[in-house]
PDB file of N, CA and C in Angstrom:
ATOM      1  N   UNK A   1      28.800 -53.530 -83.298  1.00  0.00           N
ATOM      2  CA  UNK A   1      29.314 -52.680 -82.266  1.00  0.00           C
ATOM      3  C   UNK A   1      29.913 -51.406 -82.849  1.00  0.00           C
ATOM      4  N   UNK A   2      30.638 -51.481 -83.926  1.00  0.00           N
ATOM      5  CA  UNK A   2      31.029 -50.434 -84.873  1.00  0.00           C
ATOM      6  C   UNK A   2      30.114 -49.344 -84.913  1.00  0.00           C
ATOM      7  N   UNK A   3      28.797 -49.647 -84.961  1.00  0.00           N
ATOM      8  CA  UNK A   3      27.892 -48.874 -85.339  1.00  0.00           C
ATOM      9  C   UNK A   3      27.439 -47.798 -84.482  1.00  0.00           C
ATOM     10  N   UNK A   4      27.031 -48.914 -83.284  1.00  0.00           N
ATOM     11  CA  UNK A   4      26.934 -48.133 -81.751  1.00  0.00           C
ATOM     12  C   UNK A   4      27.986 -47.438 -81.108  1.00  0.00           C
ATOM     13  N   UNK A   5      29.412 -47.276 -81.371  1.00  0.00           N
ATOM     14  CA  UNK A   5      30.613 -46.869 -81.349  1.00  0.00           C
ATOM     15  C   UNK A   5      30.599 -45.520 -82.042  1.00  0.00           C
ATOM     16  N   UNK A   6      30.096 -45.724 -83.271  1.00  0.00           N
ATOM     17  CA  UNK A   6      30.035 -44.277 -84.290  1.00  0.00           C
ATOM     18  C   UNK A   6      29.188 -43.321 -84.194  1.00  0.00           C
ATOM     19  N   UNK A   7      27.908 -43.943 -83.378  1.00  0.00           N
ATOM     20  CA  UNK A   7      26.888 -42.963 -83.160  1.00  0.00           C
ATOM     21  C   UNK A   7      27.050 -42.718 -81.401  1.00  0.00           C
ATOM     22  N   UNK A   8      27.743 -43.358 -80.789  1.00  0.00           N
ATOM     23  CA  UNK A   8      28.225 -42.281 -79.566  1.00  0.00           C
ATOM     24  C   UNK A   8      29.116 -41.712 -79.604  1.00  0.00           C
ATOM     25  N   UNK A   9      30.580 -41.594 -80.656  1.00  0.00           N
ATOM     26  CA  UNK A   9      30.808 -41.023 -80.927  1.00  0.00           C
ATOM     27  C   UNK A   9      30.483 -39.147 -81.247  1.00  0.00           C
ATOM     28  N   UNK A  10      29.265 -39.960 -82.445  1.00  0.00           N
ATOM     29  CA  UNK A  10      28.920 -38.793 -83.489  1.00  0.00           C
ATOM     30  C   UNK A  10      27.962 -38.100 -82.306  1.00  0.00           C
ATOM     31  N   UNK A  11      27.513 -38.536 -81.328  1.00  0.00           N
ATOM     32  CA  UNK A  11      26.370 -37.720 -80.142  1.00  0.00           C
ATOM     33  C   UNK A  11      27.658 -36.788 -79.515  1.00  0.00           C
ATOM     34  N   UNK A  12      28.522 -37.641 -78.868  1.00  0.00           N
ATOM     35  CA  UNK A  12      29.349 -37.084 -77.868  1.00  0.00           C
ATOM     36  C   UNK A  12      30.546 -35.480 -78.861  1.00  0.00           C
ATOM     37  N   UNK A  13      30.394 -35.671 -80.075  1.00  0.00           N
ATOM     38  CA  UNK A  13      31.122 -34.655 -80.923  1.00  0.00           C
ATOM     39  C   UNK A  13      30.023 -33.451 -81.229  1.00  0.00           C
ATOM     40  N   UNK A  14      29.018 -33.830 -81.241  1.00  0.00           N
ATOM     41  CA  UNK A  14      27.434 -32.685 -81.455  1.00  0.00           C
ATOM     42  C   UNK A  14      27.271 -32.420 -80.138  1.00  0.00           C
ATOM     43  N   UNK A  15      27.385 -32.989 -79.163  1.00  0.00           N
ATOM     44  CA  UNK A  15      27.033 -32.679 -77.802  1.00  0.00           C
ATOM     45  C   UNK A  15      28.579 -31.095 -77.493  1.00  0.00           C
ATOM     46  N   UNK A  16      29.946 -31.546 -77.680  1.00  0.00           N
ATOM     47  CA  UNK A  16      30.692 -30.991 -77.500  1.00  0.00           C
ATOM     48  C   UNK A  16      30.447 -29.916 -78.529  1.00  0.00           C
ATOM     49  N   UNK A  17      29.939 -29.846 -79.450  1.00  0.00           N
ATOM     50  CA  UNK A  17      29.793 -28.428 -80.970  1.00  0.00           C
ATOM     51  C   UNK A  17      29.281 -27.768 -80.036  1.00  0.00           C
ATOM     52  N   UNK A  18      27.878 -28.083 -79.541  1.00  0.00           N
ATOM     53  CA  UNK A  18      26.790 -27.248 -78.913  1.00  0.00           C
ATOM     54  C   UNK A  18      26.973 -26.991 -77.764  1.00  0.00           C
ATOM     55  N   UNK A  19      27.959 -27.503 -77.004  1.00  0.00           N
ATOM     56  CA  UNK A  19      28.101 -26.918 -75.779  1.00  0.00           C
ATOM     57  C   UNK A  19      29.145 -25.571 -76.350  1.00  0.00           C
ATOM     58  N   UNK A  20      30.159 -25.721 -77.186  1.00  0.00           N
ATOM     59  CA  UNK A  20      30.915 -24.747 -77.699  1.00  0.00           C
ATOM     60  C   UNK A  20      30.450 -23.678 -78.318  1.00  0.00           C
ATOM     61  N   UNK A  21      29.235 -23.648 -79.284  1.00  0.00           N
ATOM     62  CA  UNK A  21      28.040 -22.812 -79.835  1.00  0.00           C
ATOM     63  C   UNK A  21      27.880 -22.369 -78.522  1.00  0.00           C
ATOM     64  N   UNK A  22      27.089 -22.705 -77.350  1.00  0.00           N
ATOM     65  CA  UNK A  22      26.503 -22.136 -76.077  1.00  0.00           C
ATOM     66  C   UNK A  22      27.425 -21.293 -75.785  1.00  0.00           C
ATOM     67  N   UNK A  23      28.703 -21.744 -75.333  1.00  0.00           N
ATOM     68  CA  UNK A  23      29.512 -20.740 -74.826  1.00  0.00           C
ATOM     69  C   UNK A  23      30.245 -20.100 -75.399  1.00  0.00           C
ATOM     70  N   UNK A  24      30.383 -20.082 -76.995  1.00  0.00           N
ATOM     71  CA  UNK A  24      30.693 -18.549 -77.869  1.00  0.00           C
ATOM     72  C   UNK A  24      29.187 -17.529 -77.719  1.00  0.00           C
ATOM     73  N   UNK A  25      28.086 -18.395 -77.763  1.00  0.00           N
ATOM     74  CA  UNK A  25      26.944 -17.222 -77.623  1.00  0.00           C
ATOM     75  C   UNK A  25      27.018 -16.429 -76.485  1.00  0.00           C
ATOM     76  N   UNK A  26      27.427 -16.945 -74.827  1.00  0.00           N
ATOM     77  CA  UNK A  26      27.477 -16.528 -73.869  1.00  0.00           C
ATOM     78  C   UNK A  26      28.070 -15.755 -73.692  1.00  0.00           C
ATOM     79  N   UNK A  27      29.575 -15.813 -74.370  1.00  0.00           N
ATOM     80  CA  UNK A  27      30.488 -14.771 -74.432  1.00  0.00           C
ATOM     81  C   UNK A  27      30.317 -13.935 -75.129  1.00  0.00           C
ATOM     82  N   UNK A  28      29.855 -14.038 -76.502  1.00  0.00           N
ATOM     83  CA  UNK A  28      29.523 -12.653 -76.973  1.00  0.00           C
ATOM     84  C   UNK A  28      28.018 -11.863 -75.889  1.00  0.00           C
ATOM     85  N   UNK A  29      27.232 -12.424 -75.578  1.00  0.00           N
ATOM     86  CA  UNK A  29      26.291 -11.321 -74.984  1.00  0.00           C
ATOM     87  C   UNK A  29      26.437 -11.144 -73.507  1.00  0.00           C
ATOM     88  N   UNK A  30      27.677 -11.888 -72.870  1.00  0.00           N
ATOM     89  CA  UNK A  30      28.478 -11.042 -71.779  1.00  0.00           C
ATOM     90  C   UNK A  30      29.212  -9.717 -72.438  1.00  0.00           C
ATOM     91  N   UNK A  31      29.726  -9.986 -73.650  1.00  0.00           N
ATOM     92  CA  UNK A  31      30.898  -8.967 -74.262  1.00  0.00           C
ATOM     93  C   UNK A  31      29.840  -7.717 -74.267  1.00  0.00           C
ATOM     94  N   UNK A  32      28.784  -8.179 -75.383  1.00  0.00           N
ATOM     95  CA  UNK A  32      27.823  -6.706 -75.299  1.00  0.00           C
ATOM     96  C   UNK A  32      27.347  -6.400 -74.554  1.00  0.00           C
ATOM     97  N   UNK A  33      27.397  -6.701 -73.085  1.00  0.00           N
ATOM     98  CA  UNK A  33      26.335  -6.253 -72.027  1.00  0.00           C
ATOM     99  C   UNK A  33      27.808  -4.916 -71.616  1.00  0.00           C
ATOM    100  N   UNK A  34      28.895  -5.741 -71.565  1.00  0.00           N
ATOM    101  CA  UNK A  34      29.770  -4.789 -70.856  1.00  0.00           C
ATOM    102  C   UNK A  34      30.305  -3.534 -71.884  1.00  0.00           C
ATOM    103  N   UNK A  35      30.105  -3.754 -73.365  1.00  0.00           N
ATOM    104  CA  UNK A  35      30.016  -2.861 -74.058  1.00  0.00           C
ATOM    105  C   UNK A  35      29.070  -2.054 -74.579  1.00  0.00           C
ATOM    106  N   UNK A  36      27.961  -1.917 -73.892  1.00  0.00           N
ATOM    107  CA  UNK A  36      27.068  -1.581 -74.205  1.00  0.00           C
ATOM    108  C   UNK A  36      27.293   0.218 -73.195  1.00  0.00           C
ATOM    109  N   UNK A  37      26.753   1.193 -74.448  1.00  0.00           N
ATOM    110  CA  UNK A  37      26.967   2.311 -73.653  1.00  0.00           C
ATOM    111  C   UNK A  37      26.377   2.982 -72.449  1.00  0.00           C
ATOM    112  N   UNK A  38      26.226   3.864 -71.605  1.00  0.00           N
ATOM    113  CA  UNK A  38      25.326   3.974 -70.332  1.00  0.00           C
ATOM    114  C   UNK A  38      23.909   4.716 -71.104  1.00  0.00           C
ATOM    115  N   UNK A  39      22.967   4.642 -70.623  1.00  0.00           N
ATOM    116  CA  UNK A  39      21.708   5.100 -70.654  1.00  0.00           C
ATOM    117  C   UNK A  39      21.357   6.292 -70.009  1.00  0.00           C
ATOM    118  N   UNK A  40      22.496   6.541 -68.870  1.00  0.00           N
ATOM    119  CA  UNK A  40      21.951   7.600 -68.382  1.00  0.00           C
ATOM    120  C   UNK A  40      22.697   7.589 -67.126  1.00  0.00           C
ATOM    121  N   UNK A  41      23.689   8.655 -66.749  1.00  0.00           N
ATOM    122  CA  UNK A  41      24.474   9.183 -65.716  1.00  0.00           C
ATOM    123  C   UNK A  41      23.849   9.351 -64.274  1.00  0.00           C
ATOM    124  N   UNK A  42      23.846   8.226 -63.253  1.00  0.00           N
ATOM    125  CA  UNK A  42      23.104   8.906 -61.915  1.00  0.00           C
ATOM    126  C   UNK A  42      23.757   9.232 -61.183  1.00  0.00           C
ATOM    127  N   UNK A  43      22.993  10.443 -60.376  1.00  0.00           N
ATOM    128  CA  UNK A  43      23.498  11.149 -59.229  1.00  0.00           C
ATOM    129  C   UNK A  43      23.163  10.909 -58.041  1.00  0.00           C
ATOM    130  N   UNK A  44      23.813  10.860 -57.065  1.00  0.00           N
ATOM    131  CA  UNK A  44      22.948  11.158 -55.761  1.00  0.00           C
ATOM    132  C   UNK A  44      22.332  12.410 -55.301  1.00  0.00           C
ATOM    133  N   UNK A  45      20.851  12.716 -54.870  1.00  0.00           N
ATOM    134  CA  UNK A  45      20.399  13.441 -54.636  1.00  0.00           C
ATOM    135  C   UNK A  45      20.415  13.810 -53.212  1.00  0.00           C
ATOM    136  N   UNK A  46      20.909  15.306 -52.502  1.00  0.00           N
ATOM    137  CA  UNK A  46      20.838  15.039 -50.551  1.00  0.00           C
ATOM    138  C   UNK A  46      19.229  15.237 -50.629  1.00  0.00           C
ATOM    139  N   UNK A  47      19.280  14.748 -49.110  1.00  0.00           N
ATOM    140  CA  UNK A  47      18.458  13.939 -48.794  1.00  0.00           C
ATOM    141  C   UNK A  47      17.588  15.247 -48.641  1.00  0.00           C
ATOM    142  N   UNK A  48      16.350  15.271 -48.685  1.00  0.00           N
ATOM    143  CA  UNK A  48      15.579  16.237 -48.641  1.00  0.00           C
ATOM    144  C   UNK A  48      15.043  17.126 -46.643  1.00  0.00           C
ATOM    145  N   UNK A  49      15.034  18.177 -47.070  1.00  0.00           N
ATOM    146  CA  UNK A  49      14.691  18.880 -45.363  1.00  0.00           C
ATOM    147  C   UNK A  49      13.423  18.570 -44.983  1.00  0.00           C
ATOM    148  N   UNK A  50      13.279  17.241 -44.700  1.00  0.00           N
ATOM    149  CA  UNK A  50      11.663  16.756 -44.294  1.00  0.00           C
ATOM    150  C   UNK A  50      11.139  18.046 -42.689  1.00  0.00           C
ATOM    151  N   UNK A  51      11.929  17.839 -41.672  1.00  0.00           N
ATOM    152  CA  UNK A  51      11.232  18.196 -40.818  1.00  0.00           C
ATOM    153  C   UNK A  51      11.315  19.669 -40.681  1.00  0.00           C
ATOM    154  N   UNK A  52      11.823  20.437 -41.710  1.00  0.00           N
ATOM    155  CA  UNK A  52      11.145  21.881 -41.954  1.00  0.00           C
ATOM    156  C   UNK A  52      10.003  22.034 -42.588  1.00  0.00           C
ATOM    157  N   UNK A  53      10.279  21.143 -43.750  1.00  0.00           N
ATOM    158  CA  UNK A  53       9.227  21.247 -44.373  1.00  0.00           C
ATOM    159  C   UNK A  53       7.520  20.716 -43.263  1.00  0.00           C
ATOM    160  N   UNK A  54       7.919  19.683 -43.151  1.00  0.00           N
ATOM    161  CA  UNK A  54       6.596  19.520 -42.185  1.00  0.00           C
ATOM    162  C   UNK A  54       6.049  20.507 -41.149  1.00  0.00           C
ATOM    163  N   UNK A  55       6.818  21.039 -40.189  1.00  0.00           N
ATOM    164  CA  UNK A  55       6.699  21.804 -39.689  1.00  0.00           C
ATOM    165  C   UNK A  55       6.252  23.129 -40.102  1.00  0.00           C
ATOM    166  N   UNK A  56       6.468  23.320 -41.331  1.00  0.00           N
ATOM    167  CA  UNK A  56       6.147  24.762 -42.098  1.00  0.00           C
ATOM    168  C   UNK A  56       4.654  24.312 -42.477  1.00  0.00           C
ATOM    169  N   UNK A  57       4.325  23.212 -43.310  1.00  0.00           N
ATOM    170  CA  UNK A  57       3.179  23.118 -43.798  1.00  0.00           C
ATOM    171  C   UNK A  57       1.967  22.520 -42.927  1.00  0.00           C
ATOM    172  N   UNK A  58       2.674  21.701 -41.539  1.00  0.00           N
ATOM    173  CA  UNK A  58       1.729  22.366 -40.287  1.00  0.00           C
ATOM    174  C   UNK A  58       1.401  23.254 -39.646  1.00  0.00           C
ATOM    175  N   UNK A  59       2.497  24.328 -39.800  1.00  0.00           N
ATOM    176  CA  UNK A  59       2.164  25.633 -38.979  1.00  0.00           C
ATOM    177  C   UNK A  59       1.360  26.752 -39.765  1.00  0.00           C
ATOM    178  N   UNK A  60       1.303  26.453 -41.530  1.00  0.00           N
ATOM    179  CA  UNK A  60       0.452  27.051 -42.065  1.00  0.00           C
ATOM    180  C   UNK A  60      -1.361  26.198 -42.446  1.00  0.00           C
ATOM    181  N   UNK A  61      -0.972  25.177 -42.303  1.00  0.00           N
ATOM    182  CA  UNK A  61      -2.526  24.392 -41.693  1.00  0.00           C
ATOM    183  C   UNK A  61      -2.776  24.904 -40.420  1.00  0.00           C
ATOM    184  N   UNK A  62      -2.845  24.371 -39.619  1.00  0.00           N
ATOM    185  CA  UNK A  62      -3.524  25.181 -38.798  1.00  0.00           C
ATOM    186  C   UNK A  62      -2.845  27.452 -38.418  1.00  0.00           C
ATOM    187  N   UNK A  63      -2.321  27.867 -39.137  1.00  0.00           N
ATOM    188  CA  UNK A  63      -2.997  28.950 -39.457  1.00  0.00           C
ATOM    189  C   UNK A  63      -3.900  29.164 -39.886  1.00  0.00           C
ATOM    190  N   UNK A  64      -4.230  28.563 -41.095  1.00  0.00           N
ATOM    191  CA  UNK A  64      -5.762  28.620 -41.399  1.00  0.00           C
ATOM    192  C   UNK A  64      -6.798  28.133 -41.183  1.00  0.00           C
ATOM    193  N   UNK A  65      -6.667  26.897 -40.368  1.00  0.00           N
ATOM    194  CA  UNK A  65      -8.067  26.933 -39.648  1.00  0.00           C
ATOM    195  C   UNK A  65      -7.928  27.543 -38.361  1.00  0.00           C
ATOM    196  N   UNK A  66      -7.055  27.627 -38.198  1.00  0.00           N
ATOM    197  CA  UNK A  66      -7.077  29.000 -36.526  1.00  0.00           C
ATOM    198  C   UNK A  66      -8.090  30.624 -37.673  1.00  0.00           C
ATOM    199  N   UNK A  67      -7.871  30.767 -38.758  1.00  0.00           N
ATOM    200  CA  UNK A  67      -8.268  31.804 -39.300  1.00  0.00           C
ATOM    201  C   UNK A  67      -9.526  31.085 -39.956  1.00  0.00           C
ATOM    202  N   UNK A  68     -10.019  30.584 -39.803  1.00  0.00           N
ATOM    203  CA  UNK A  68     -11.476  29.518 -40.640  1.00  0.00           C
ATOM    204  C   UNK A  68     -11.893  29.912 -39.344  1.00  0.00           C
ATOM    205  N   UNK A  69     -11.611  29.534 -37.872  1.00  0.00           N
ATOM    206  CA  UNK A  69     -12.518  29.553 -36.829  1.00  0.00           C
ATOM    207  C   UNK A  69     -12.162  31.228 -36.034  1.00  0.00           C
ATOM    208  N   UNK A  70     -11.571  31.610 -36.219  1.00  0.00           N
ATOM    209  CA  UNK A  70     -11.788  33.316 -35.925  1.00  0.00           C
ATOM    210  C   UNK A  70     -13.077  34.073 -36.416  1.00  0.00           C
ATOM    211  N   UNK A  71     -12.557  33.506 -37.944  1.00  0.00           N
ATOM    212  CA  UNK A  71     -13.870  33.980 -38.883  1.00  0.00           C
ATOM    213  C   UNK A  71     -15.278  33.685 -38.868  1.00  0.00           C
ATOM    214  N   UNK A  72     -15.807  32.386 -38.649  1.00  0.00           N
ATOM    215  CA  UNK A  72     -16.150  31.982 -37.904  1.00  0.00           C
ATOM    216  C   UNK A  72     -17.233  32.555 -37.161  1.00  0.00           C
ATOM    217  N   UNK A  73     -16.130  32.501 -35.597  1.00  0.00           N
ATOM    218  CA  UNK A  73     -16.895  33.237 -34.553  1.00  0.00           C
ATOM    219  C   UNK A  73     -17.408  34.719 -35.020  1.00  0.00           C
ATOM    220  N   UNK A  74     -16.294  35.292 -35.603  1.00  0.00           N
ATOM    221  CA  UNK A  74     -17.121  36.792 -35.540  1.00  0.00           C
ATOM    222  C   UNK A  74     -18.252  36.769 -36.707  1.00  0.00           C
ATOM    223  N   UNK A  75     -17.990  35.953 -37.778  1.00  0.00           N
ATOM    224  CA  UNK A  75     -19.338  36.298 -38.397  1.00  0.00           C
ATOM    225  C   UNK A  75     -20.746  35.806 -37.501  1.00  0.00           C
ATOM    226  N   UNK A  76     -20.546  34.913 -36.702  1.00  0.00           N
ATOM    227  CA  UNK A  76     -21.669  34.737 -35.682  1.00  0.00           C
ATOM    228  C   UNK A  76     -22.204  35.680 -34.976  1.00  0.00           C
ATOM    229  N   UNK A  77     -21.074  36.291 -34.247  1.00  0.00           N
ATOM    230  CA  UNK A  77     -21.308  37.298 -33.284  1.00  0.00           C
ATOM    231  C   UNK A  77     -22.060  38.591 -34.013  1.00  0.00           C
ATOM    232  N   UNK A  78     -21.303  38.559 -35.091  1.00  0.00           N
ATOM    233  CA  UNK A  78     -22.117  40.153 -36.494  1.00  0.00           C
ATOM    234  C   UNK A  78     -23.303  39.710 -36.043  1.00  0.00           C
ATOM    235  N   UNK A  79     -23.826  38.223 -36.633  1.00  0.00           N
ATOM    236  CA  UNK A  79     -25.016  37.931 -36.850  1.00  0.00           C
ATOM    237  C   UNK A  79     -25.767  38.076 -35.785  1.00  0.00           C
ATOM    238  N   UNK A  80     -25.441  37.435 -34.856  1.00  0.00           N
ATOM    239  CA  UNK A  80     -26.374  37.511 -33.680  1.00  0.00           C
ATOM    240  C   UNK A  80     -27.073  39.521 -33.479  1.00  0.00           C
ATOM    241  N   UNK A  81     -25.593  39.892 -33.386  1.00  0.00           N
ATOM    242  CA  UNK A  81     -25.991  41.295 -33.294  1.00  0.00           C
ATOM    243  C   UNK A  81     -26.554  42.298 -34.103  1.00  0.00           C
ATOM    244  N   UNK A  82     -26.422  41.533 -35.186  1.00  0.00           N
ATOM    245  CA  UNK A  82     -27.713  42.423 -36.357  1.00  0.00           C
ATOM    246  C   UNK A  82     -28.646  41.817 -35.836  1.00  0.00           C
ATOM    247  N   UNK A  83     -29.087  40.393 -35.659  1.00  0.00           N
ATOM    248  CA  UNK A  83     -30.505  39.554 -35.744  1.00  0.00           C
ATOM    249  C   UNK A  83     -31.075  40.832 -34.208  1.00  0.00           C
ATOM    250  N   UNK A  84     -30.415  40.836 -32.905  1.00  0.00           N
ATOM    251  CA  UNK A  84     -30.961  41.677 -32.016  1.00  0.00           C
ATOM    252  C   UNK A  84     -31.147  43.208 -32.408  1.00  0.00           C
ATOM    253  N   UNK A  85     -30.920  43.878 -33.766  1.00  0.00           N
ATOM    254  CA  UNK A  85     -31.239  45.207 -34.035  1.00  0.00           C
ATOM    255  C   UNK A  85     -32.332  44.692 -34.892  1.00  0.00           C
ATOM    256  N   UNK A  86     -32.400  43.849 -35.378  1.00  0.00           N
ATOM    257  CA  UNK A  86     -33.480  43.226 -36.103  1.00  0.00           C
ATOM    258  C   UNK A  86     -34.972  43.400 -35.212  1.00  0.00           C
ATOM    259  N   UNK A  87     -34.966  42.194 -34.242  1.00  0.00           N
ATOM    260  CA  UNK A  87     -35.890  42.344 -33.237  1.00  0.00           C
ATOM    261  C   UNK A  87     -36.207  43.320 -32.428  1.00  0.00           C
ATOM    262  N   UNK A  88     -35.134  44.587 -31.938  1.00  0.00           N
ATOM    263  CA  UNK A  88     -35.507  45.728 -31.206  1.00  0.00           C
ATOM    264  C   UNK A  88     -36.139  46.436 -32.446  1.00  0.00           C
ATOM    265  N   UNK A  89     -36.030  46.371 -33.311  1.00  0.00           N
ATOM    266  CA  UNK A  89     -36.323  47.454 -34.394  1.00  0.00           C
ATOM    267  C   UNK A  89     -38.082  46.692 -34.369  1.00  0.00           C
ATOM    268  N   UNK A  90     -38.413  45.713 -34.732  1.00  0.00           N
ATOM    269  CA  UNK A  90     -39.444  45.019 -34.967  1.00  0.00           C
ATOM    270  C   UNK A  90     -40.674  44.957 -33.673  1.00  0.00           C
ATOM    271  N   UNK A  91     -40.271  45.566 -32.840  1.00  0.00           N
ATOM    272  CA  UNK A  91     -41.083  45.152 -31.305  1.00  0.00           C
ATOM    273  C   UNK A  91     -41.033  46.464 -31.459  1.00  0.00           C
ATOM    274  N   UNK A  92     -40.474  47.959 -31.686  1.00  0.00           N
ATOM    275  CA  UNK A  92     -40.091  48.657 -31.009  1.00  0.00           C
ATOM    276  C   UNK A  92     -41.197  49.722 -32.256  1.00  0.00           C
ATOM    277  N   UNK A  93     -41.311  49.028 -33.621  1.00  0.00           N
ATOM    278  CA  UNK A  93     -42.415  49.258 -35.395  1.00  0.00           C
ATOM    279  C   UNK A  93     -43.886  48.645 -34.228  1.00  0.00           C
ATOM    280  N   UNK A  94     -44.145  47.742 -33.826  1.00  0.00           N
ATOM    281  CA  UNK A  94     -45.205  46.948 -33.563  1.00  0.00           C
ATOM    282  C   UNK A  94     -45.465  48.280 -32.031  1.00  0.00           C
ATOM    283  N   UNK A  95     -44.592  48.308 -31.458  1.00  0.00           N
ATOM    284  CA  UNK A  95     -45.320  49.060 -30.244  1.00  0.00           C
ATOM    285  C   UNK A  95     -45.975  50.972 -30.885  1.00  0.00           C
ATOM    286  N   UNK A  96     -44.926  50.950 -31.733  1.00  0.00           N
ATOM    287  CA  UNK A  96     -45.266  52.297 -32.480  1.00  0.00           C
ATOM    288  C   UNK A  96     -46.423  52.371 -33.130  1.00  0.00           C
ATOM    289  N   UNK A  97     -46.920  51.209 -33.625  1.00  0.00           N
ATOM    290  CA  UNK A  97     -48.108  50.996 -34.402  1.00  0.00           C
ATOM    291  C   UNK A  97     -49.481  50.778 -33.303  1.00  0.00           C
ATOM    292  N   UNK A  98     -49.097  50.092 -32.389  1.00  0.00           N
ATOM    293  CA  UNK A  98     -50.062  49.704 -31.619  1.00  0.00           C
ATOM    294  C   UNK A  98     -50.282  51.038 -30.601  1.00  0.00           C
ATOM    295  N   UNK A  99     -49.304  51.596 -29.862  1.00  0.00           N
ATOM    296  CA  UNK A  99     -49.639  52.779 -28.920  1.00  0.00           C
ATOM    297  C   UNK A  99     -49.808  54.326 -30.007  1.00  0.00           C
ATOM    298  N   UNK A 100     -48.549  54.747 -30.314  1.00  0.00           N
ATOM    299  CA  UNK A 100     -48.480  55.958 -30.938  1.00  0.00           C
ATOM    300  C   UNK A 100     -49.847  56.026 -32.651  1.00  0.00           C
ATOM    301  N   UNK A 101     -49.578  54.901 -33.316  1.00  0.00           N
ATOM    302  CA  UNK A 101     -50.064  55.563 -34.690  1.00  0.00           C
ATOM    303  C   UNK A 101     -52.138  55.385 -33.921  1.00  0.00           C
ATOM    304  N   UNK A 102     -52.287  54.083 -33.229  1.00  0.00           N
ATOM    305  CA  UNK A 102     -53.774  54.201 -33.231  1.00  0.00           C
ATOM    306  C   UNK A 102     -54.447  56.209 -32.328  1.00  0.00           C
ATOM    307  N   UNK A 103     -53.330  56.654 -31.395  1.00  0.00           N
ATOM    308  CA  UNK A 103     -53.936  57.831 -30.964  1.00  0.00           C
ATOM    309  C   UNK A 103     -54.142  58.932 -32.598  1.00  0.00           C
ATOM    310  N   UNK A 104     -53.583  58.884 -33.290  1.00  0.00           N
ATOM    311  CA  UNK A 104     -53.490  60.197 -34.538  1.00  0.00           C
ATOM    312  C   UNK A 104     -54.827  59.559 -35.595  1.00  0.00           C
ATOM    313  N   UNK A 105     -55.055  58.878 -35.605  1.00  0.00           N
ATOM    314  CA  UNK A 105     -56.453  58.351 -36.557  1.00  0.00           C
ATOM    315  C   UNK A 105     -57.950  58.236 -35.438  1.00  0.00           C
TER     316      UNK A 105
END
C-alpha cells in the first residue's frame, strides 16, 4: 500500500507542478499581451457625404448621355441632309446628261 500511496502522491505533486508551470506561463503571456506596444493609433473617420456625392455623379451621368444622344440626333439629321444634297445633286447630273448634254453632240 506504501507504494500505491507514493505514487499518488508523486502524480498528485506533478499534477500540482504543472498546473503551476500552466499558470506562471499564462501569466506571463497575459503580462506581454498588455505590455506589448500599440501597432498603430486609430482614428475615427466622419462619415463620408454619400448623397452629394451620388447625386453629383448622377447628374453628370446622365449629362452625358443627355450629350451622347443630342449628338446623336444631329449627326443624323447632318446626315440625312447631306445624303438629300447627295441625291438632288445625282438626279439633277443624270437629267443634265440625259436632256441638256445629248442636244450639244
Amino acid at each position: 500500500m506504501n507504494s500505491q500511496d507514493n505514487q499518488d502522491q508523486d502524480f498528485q505533486r506533478r499534477e500540482q507542478e504543472l498546473k503551476a508551470r500552466e499558470e506562471a506561463l499564462r501569466l506571463r503571456e497575459l503580462e506581454s499581451e498588455i505590455n506589448q506596444p500599440r501597432l498603430y493609433e486609430t482614428t475615427k473617420h466622419p462619415p463620408p457625404e454619400v448623397p452629394k456625392k451620388r447625386w453629383k455623379g448622377k447628374l453628370i451621368r446622365t449629362g452625358q448621355f443627355l450629350g451622347i444622344v443630342v449628338a446623336v440626333i444631329v449627326g443624323v439629321k447632318v446626315a440625312t441632309q447631306v445624303a438629300y444634297v447627295i441625291m438632288i445633286g445625282a438626279i439633277a447630273w443624270i437629267v443634265f446628261k440625259i436632256a441638256v448634254d445629248k442636244d450639244r453632240s
